[in-house]
N, C-alpha and C. Protein backbone atom coordinates (compact mmCIF):
# COMPACT_ATOMS: atom_id res chain seq x y z
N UNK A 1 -2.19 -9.85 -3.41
CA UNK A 1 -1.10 -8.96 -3.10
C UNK A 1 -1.50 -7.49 -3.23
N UNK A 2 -3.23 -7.28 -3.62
CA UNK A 2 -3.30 -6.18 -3.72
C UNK A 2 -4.02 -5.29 -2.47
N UNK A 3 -3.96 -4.32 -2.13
CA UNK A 3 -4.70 -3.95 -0.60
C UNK A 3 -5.36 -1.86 -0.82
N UNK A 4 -6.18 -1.86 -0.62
CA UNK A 4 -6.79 -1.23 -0.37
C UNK A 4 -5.82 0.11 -0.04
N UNK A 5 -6.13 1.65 -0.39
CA UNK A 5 -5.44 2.30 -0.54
C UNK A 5 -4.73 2.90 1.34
N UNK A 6 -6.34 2.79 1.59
CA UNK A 6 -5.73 2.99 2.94
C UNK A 6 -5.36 2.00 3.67
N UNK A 7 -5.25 0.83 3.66
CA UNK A 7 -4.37 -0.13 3.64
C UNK A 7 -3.15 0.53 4.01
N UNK A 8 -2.26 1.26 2.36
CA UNK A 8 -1.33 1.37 2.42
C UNK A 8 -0.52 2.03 3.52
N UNK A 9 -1.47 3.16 3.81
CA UNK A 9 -0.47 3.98 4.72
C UNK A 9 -0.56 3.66 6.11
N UNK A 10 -1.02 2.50 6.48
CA UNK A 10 -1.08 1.30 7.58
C UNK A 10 0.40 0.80 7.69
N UNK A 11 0.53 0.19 6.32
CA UNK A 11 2.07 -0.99 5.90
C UNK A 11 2.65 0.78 5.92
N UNK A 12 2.72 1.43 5.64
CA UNK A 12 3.68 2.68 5.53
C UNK A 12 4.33 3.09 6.82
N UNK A 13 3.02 3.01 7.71
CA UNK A 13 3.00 3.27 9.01
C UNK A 13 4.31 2.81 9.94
N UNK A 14 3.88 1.33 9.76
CA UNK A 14 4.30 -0.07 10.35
C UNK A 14 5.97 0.07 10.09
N UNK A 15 6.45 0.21 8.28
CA UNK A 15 7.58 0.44 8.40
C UNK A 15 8.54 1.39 8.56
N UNK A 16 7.29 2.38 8.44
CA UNK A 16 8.58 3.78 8.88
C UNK A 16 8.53 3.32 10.36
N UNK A 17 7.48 3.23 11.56
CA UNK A 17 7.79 3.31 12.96
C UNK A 17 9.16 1.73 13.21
N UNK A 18 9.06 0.84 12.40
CA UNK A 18 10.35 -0.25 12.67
C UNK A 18 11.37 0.35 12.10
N UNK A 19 11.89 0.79 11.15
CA UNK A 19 12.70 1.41 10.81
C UNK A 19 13.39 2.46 11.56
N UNK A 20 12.15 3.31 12.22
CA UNK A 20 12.58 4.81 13.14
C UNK A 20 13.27 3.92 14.23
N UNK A 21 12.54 2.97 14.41
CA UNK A 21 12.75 2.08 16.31
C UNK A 21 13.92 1.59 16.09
N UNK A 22 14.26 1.25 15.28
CA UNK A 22 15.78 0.51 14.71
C UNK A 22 16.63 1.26 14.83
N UNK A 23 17.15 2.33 13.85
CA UNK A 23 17.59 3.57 13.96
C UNK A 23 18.11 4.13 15.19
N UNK A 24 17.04 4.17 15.88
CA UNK A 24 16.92 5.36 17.45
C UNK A 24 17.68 4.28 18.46
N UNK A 25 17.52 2.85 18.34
CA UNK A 25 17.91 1.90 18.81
C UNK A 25 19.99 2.03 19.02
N UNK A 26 20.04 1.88 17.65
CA UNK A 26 21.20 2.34 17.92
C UNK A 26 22.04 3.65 18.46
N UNK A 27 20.90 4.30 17.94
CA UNK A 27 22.34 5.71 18.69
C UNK A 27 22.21 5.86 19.98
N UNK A 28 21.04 4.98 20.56
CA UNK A 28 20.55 5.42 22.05
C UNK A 28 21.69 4.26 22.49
N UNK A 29 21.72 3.00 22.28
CA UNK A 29 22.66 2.17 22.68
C UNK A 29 24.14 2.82 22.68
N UNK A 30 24.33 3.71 21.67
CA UNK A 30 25.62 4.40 21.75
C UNK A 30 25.83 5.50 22.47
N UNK A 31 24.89 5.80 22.97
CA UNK A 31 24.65 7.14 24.27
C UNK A 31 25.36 6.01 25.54
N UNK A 32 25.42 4.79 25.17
CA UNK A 32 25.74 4.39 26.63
C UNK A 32 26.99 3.83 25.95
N UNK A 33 28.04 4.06 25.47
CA UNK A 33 29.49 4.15 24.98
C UNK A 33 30.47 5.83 24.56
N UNK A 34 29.59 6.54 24.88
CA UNK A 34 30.10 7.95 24.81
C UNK A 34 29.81 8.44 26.62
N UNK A 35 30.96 9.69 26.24
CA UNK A 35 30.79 10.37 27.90
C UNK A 35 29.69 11.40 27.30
N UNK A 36 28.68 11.62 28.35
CA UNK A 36 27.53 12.20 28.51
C UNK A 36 27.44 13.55 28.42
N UNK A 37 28.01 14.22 27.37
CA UNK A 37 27.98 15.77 27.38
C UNK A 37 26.71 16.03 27.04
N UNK A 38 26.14 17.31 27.46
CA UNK A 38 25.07 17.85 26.97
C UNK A 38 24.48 18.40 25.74
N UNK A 39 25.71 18.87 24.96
CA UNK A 39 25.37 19.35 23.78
C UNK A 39 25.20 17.76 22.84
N UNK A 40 25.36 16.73 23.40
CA UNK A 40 24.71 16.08 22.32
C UNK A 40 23.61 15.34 22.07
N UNK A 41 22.92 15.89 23.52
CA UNK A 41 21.30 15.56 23.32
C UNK A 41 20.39 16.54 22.41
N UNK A 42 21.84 17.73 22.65
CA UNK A 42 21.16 19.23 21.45
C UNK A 42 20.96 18.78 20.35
N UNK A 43 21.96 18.11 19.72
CA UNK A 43 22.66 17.47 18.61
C UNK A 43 21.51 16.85 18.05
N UNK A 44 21.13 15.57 19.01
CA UNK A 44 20.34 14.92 18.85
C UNK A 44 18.51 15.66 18.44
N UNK A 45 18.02 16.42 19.09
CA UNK A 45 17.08 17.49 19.24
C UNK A 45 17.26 18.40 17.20
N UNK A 46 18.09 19.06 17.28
CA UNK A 46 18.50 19.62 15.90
C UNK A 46 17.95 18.42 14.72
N UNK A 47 18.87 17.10 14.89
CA UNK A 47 18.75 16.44 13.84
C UNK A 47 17.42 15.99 13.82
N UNK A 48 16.80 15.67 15.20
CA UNK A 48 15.45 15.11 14.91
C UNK A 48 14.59 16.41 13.95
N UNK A 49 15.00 17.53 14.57
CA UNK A 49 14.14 18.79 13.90
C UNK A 49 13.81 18.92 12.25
N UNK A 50 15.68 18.81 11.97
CA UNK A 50 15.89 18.80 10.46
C UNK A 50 15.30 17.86 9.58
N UNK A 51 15.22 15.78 10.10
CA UNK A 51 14.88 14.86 9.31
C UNK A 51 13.16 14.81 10.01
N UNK A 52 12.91 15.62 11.30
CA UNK A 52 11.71 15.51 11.15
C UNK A 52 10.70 16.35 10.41
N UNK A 53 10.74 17.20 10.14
CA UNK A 53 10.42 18.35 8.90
C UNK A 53 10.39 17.48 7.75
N UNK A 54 11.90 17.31 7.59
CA UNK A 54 11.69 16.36 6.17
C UNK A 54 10.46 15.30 5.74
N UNK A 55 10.65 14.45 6.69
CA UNK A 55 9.93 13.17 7.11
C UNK A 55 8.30 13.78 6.54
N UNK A 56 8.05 14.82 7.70
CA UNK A 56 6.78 15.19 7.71
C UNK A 56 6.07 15.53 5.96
N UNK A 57 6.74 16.51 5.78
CA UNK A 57 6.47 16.62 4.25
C UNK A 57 6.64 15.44 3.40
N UNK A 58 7.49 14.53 3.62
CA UNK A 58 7.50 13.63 2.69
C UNK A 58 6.25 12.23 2.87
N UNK A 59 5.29 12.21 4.34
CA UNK A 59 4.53 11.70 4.67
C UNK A 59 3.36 12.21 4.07
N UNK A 60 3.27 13.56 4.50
CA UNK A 60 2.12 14.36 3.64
C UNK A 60 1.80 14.17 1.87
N UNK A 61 3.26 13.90 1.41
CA UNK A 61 3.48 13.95 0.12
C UNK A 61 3.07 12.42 -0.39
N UNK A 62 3.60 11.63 0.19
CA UNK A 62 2.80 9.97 -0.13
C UNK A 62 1.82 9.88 0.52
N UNK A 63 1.04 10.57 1.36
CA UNK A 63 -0.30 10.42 1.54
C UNK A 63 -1.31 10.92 0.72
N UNK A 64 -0.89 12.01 -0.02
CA UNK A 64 -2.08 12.29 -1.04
C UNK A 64 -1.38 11.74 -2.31
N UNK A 65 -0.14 11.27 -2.82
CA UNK A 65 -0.65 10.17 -3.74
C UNK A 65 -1.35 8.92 -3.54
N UNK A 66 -1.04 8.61 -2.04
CA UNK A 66 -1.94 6.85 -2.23
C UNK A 66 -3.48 7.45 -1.99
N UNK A 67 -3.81 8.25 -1.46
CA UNK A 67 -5.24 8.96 -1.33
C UNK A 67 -5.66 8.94 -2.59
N UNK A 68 -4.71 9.76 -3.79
CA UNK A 68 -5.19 9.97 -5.17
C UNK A 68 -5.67 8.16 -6.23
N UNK A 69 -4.77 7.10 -5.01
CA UNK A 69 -5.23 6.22 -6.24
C UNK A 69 -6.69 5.92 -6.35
N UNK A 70 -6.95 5.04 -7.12
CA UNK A 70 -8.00 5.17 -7.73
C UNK A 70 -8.99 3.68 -7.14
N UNK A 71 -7.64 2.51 -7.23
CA UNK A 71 -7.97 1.31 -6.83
C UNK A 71 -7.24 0.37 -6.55
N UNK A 72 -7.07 -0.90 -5.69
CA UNK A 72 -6.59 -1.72 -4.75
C UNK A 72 -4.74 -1.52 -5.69
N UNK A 73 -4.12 -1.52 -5.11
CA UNK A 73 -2.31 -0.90 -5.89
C UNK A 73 -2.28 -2.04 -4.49
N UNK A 74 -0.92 -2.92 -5.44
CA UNK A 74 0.28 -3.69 -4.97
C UNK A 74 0.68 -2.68 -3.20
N UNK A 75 0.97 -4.40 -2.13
CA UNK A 75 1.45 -3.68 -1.27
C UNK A 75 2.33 -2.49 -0.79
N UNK A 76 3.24 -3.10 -1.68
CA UNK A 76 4.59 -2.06 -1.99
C UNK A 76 4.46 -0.80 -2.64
N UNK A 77 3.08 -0.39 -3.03
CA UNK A 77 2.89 1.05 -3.77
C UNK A 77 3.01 2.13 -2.20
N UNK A 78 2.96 1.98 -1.25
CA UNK A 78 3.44 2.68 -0.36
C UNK A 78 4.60 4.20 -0.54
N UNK A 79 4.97 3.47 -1.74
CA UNK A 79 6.31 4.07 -1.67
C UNK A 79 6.77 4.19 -2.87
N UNK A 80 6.74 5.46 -4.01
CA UNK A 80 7.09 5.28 -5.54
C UNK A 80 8.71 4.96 -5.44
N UNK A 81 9.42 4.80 -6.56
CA UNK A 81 10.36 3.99 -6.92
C UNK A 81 11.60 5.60 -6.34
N UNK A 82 11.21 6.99 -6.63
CA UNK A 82 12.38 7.68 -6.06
C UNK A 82 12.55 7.07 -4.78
N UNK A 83 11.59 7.27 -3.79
CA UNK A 83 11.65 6.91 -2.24
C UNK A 83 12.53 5.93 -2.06
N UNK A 84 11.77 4.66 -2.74
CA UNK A 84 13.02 3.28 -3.02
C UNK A 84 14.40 3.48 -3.23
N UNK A 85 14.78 4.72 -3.81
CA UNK A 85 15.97 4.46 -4.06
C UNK A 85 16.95 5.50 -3.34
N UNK A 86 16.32 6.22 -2.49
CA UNK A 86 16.77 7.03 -1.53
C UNK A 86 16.59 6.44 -0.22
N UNK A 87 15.62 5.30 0.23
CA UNK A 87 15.85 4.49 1.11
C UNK A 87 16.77 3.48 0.89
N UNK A 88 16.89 3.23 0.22
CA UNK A 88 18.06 1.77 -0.14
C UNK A 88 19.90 2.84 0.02
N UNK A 89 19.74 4.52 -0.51
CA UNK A 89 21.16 4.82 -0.48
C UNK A 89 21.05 4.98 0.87
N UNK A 90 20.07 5.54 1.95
CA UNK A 90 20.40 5.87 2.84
C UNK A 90 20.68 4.50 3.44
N UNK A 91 20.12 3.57 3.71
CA UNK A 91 20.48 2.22 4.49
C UNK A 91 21.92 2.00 3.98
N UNK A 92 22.49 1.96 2.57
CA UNK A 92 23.60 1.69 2.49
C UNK A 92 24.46 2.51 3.05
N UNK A 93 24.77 3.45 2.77
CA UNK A 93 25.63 4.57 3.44
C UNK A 93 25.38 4.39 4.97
N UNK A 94 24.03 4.38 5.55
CA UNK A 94 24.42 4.35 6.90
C UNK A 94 25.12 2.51 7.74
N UNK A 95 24.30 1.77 7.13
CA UNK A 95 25.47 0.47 7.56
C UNK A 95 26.52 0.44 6.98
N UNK A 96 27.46 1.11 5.78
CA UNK A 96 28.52 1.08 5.94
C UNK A 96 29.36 1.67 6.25
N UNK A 97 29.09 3.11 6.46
CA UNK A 97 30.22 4.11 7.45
C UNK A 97 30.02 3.25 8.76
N UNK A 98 28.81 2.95 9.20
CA UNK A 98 29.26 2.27 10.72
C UNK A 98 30.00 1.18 10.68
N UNK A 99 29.69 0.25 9.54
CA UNK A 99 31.22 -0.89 9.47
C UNK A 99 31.91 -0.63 9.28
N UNK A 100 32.41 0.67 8.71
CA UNK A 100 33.61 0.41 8.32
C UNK A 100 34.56 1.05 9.68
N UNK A 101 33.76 1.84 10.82
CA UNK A 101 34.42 2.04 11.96
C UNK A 101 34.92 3.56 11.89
N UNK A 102 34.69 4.01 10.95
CA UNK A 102 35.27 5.43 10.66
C UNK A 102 34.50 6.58 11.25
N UNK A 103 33.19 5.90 12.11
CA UNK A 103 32.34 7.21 12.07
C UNK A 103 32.34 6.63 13.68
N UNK A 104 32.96 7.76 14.46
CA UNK A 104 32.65 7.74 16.00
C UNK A 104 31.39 7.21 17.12
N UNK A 105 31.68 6.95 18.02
CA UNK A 105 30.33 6.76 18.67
C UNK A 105 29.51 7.52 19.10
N UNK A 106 30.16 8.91 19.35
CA UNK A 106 29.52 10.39 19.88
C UNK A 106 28.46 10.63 18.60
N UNK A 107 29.35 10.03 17.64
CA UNK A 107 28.29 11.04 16.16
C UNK A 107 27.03 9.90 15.86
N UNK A 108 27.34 8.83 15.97
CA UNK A 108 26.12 7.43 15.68
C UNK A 108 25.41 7.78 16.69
N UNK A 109 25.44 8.00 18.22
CA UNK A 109 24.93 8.37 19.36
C UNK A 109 23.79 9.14 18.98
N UNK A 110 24.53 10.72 18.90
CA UNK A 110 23.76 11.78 18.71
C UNK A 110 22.79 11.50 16.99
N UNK A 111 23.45 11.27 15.89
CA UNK A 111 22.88 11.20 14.94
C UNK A 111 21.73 10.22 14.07
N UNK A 112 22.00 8.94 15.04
CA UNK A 112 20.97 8.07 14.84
C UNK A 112 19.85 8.05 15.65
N UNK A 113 20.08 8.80 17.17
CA UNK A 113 18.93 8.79 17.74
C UNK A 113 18.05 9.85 17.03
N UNK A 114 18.56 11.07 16.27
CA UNK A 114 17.86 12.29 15.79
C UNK A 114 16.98 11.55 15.21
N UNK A 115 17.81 10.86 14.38
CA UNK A 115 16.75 10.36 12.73
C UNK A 115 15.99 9.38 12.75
N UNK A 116 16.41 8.59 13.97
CA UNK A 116 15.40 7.50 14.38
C UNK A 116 14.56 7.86 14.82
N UNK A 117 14.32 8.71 15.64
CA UNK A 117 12.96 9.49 16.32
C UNK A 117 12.25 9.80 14.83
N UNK A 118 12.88 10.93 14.36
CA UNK A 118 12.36 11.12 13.23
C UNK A 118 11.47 10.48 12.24
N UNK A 119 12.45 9.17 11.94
CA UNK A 119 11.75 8.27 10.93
C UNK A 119 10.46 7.77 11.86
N UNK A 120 10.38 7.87 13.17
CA UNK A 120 9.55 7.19 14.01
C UNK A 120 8.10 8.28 13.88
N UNK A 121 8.17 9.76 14.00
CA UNK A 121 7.35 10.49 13.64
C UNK A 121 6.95 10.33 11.92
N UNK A 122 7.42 10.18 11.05
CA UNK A 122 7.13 10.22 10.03
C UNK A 122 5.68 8.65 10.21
N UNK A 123 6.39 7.43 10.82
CA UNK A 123 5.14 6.10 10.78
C UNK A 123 4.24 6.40 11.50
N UNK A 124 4.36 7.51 12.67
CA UNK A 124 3.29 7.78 13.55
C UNK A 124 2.31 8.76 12.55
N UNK A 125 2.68 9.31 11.78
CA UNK A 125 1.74 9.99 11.19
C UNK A 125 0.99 9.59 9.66
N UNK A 126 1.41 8.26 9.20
CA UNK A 126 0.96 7.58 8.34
C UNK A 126 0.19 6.80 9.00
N UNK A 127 0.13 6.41 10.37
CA UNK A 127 -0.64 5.87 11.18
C UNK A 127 -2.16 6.48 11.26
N UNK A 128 -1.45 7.66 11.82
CA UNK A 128 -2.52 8.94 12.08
C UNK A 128 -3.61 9.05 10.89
N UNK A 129 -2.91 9.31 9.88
CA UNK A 129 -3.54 9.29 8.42
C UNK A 129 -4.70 8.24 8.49
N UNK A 130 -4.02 6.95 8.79
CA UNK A 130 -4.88 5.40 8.38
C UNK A 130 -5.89 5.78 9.23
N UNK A 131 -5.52 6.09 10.48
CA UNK A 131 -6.73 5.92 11.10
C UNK A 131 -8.09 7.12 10.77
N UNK A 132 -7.51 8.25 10.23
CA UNK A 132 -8.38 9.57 10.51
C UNK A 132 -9.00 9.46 8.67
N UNK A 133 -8.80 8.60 7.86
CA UNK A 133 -8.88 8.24 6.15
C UNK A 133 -10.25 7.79 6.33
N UNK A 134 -11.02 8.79 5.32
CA UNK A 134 -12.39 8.70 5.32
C UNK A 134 -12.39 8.44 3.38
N UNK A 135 -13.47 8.03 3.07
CA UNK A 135 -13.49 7.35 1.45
C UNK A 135 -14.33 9.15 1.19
């Protein structure tokens, strides 16, 4: 269960880009249940900007800790335990405002495609990492 450091940011890769694809999945499916105004491809554009910035730094930031380890770390070290628990609020909060129906289709539209792209740049560049990771 243990894998090689650059390993990790392979599996890092893998689940930020399913995660982003998931994400983007939906709000793009909800682009085709909203009327087609323009400002909310802006919308969309902005948010990717804002969670992609984020993303980026926070890729950079778990890439030189798994760089820093030392030797073969559990699959799941990908990701220290804050990350874990800011991925688990964000998944909750976002499947349940959408069950519970309270949050429009214009705003899931525009707002999940932002962050899905986003999360999708964040695996493309843990990718990037794996591949360009010299010992």
């Amino acid at each position: 269960m243990k894998v090689k450091k650059r390993t990790l940011l392979l599996i890092a890769g893998i689940v930020w880009l399913i995660a982003g694809f998931n994400v983007a999945r939906l709000g793009i499916l909800s682009f085709g249940l909203v009327e087609k105004i323009w400002y909310l491809y802006a919308l969309s554009i902005l948010i990717f900007i804002i969670f992609g910035t984020m993303f980026y730094k926070m890729s950079e930031k778990h890439t030189k800790r798994i760089i820093a380890y030392e030797e073969k770390r559990p699959f799941w070290n990908f990701f220290d335990l804050k990350s874990y628990l800011i991925m688990a609020f964000m998944m909750t909060m976002g499947i349940g405002l959408r069950a519970s129906g309270k949050i429009p289709d214009f705003f899931i539209a525009f707002f999940y495609t932002g962050l899905g792209l986003a999360l999708s740049l964040a695996g493309i560049i843990f990718i990037r990492n794996y591949i360009s990771y010299r010992k």
